[in-house]
C-alpha atoms as a PDB file:
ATOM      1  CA  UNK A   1       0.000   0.000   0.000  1.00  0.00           C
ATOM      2  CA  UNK A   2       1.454   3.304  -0.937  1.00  0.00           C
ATOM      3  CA  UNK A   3       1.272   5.992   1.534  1.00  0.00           C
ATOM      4  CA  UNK A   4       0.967   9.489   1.221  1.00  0.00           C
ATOM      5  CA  UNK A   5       2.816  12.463   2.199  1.00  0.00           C
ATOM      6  CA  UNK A   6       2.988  15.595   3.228  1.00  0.00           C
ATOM      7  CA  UNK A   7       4.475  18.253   0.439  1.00  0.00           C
ATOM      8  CA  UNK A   8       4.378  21.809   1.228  1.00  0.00           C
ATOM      9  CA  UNK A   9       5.649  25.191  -1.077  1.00  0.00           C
ATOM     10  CA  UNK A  10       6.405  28.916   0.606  1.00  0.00           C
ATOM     11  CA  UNK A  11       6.413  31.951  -1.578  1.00  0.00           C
ATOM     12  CA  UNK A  12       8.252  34.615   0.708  1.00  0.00           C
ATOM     13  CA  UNK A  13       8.589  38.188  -0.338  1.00  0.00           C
ATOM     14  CA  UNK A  14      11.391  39.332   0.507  1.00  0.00           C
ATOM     15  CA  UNK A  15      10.702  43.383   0.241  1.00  0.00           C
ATOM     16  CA  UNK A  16       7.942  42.727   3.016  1.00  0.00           C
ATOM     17  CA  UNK A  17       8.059  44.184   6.728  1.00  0.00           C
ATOM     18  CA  UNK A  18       8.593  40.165   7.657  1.00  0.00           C
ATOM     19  CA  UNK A  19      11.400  39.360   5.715  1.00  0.00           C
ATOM     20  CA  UNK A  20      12.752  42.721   6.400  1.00  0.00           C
ATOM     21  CA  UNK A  21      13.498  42.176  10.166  1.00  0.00           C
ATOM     22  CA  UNK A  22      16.610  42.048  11.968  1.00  0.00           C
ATOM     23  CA  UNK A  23      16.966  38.272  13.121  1.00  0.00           C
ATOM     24  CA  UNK A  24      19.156  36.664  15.717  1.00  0.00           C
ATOM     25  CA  UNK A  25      22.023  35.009  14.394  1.00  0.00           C
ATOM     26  CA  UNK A  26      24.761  32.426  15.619  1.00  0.00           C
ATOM     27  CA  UNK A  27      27.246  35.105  14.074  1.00  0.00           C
ATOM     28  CA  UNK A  28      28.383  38.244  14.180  1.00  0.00           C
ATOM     29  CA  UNK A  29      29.077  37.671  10.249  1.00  0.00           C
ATOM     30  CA  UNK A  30      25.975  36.753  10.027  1.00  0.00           C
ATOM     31  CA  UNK A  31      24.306  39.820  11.187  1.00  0.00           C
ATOM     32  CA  UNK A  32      26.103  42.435   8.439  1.00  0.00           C
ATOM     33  CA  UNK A  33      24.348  39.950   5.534  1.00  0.00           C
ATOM     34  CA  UNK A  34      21.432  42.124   3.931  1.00  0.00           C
ATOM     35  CA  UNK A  35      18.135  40.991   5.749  1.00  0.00           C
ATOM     36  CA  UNK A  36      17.375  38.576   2.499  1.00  0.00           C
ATOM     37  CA  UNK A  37      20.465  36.439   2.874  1.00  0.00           C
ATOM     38  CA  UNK A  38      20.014  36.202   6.800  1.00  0.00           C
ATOM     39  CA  UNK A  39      16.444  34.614   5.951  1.00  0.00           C
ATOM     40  CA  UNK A  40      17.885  32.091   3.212  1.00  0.00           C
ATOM     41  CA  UNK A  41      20.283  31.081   6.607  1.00  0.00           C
ATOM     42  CA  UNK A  42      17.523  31.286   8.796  1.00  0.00           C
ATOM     43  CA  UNK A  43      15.311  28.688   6.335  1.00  0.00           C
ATOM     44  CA  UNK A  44      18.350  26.401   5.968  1.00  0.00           C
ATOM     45  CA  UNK A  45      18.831  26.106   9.742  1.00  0.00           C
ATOM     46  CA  UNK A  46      15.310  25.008  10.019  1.00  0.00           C
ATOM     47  CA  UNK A  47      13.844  27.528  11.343  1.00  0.00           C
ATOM     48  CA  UNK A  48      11.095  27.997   9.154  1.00  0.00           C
ATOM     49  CA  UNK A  49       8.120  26.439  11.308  1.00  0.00           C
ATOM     50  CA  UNK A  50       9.376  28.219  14.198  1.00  0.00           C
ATOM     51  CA  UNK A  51       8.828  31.926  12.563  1.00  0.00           C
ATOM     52  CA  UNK A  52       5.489  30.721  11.041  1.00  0.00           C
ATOM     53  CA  UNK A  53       3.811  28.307  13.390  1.00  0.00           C
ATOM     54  CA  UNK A  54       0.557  28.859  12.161  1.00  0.00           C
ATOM     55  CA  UNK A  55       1.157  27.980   8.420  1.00  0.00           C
ATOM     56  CA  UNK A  56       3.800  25.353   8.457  1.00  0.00           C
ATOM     57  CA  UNK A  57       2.345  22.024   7.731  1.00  0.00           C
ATOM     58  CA  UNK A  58       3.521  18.619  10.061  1.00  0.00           C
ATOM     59  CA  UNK A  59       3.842  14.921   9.246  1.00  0.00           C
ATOM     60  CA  UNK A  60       3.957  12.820  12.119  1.00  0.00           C
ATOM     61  CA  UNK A  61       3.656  15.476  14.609  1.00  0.00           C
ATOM     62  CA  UNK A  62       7.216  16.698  13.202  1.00  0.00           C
ATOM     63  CA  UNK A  63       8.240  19.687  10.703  1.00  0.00           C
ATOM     64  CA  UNK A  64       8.382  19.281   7.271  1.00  0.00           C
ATOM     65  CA  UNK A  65      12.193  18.914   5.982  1.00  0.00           C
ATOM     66  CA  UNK A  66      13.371  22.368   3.443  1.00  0.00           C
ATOM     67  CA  UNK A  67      14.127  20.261   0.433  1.00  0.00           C
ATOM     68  CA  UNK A  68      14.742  23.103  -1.674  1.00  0.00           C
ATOM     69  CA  UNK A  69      15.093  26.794  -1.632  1.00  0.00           C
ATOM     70  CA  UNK A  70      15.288  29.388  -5.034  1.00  0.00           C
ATOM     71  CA  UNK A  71      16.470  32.829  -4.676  1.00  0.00           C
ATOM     72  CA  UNK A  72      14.456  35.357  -6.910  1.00  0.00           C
ATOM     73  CA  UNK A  73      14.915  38.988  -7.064  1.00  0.00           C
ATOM     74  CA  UNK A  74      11.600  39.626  -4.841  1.00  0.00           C
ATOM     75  CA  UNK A  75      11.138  35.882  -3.584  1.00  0.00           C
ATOM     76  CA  UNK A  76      12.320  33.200  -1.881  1.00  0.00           C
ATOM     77  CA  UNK A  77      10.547  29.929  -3.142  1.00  0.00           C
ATOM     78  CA  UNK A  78      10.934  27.331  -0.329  1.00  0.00           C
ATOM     79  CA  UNK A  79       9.918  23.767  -0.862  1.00  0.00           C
ATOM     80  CA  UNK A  80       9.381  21.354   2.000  1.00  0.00           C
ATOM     81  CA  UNK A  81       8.078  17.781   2.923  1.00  0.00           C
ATOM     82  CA  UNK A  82       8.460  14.522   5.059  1.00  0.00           C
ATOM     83  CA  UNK A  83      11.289  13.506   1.942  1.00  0.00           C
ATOM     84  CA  UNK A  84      12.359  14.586  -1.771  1.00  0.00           C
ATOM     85  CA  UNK A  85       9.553  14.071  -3.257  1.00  0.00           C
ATOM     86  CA  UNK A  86       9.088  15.125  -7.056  1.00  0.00           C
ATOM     87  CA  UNK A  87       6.015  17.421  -6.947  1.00  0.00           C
ATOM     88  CA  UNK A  88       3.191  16.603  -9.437  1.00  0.00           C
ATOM     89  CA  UNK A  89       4.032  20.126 -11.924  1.00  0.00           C
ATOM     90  CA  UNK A  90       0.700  20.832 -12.302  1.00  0.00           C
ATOM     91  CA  UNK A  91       0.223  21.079  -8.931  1.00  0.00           C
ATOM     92  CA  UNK A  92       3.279  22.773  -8.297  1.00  0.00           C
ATOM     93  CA  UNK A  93       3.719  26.597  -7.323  1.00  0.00           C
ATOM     94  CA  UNK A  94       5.127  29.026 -10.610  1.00  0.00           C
ATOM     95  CA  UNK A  95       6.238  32.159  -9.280  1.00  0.00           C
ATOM     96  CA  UNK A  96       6.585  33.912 -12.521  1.00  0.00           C
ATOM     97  CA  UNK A  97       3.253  32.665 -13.773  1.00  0.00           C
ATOM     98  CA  UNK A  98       1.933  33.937 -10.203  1.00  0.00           C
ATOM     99  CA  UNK A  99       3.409  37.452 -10.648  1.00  0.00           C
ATOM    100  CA  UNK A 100       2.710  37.542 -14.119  1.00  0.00           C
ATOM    101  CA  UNK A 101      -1.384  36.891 -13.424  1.00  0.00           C
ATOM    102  CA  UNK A 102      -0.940  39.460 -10.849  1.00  0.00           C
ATOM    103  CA  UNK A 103       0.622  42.040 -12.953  1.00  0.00           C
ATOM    104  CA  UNK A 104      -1.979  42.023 -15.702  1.00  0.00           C
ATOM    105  CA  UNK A 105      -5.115  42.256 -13.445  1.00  0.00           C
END
């Protein structure tokens, strides 16, 4: 039987007042990085569910894993899950298609 699992995609912008804070760091080299960089550290160390409790998804009662994370000029495209799992592409999230839609309307 196969089982499922959990798959989850963040769009972050980084020009908003959220990815614009100053964050805590394990380094003082750390803390001269512009506020975009810090965040790409900040999702690499994990620390994704911990900023954004109430959106991050779980499998197994535990945090979905950052399998992946693109750097765009006004995004950070983060995509988690339980393992690497290929995403259906249909399915998936398209950033430029996204802002693309939004610019025209």
């Amino acid at each position: 039987m196969k089982t499922g699992t959990t798959i989850q995609e963040l769009l972050l912008n980084v020009n908003s007042s959220f990815c614009k804070r100053e964050w805590c760091s394990k380094s003082e080299q750390q803390q001269t990085l512009p506020p975009a960089e810090q965040l790409k550290i900040i999702c690499w160390d994990g620390l994704v569910p911990e900023l954004l409790p109430e959106i991050c998804l779980k499998e197994n009662n535990k945090p979905l894993i950052l399998w992946e994370l693109m750097g765009m000029s006004n995004l950070l495209h983060l995509k988690m899950g339980g393992h690497n799992e290929k995403l259906n592409p249909e399915l998936a999230l398209h950033p430029y298609i996204i802002l693309d839609s939004m610019c025209t309307n």
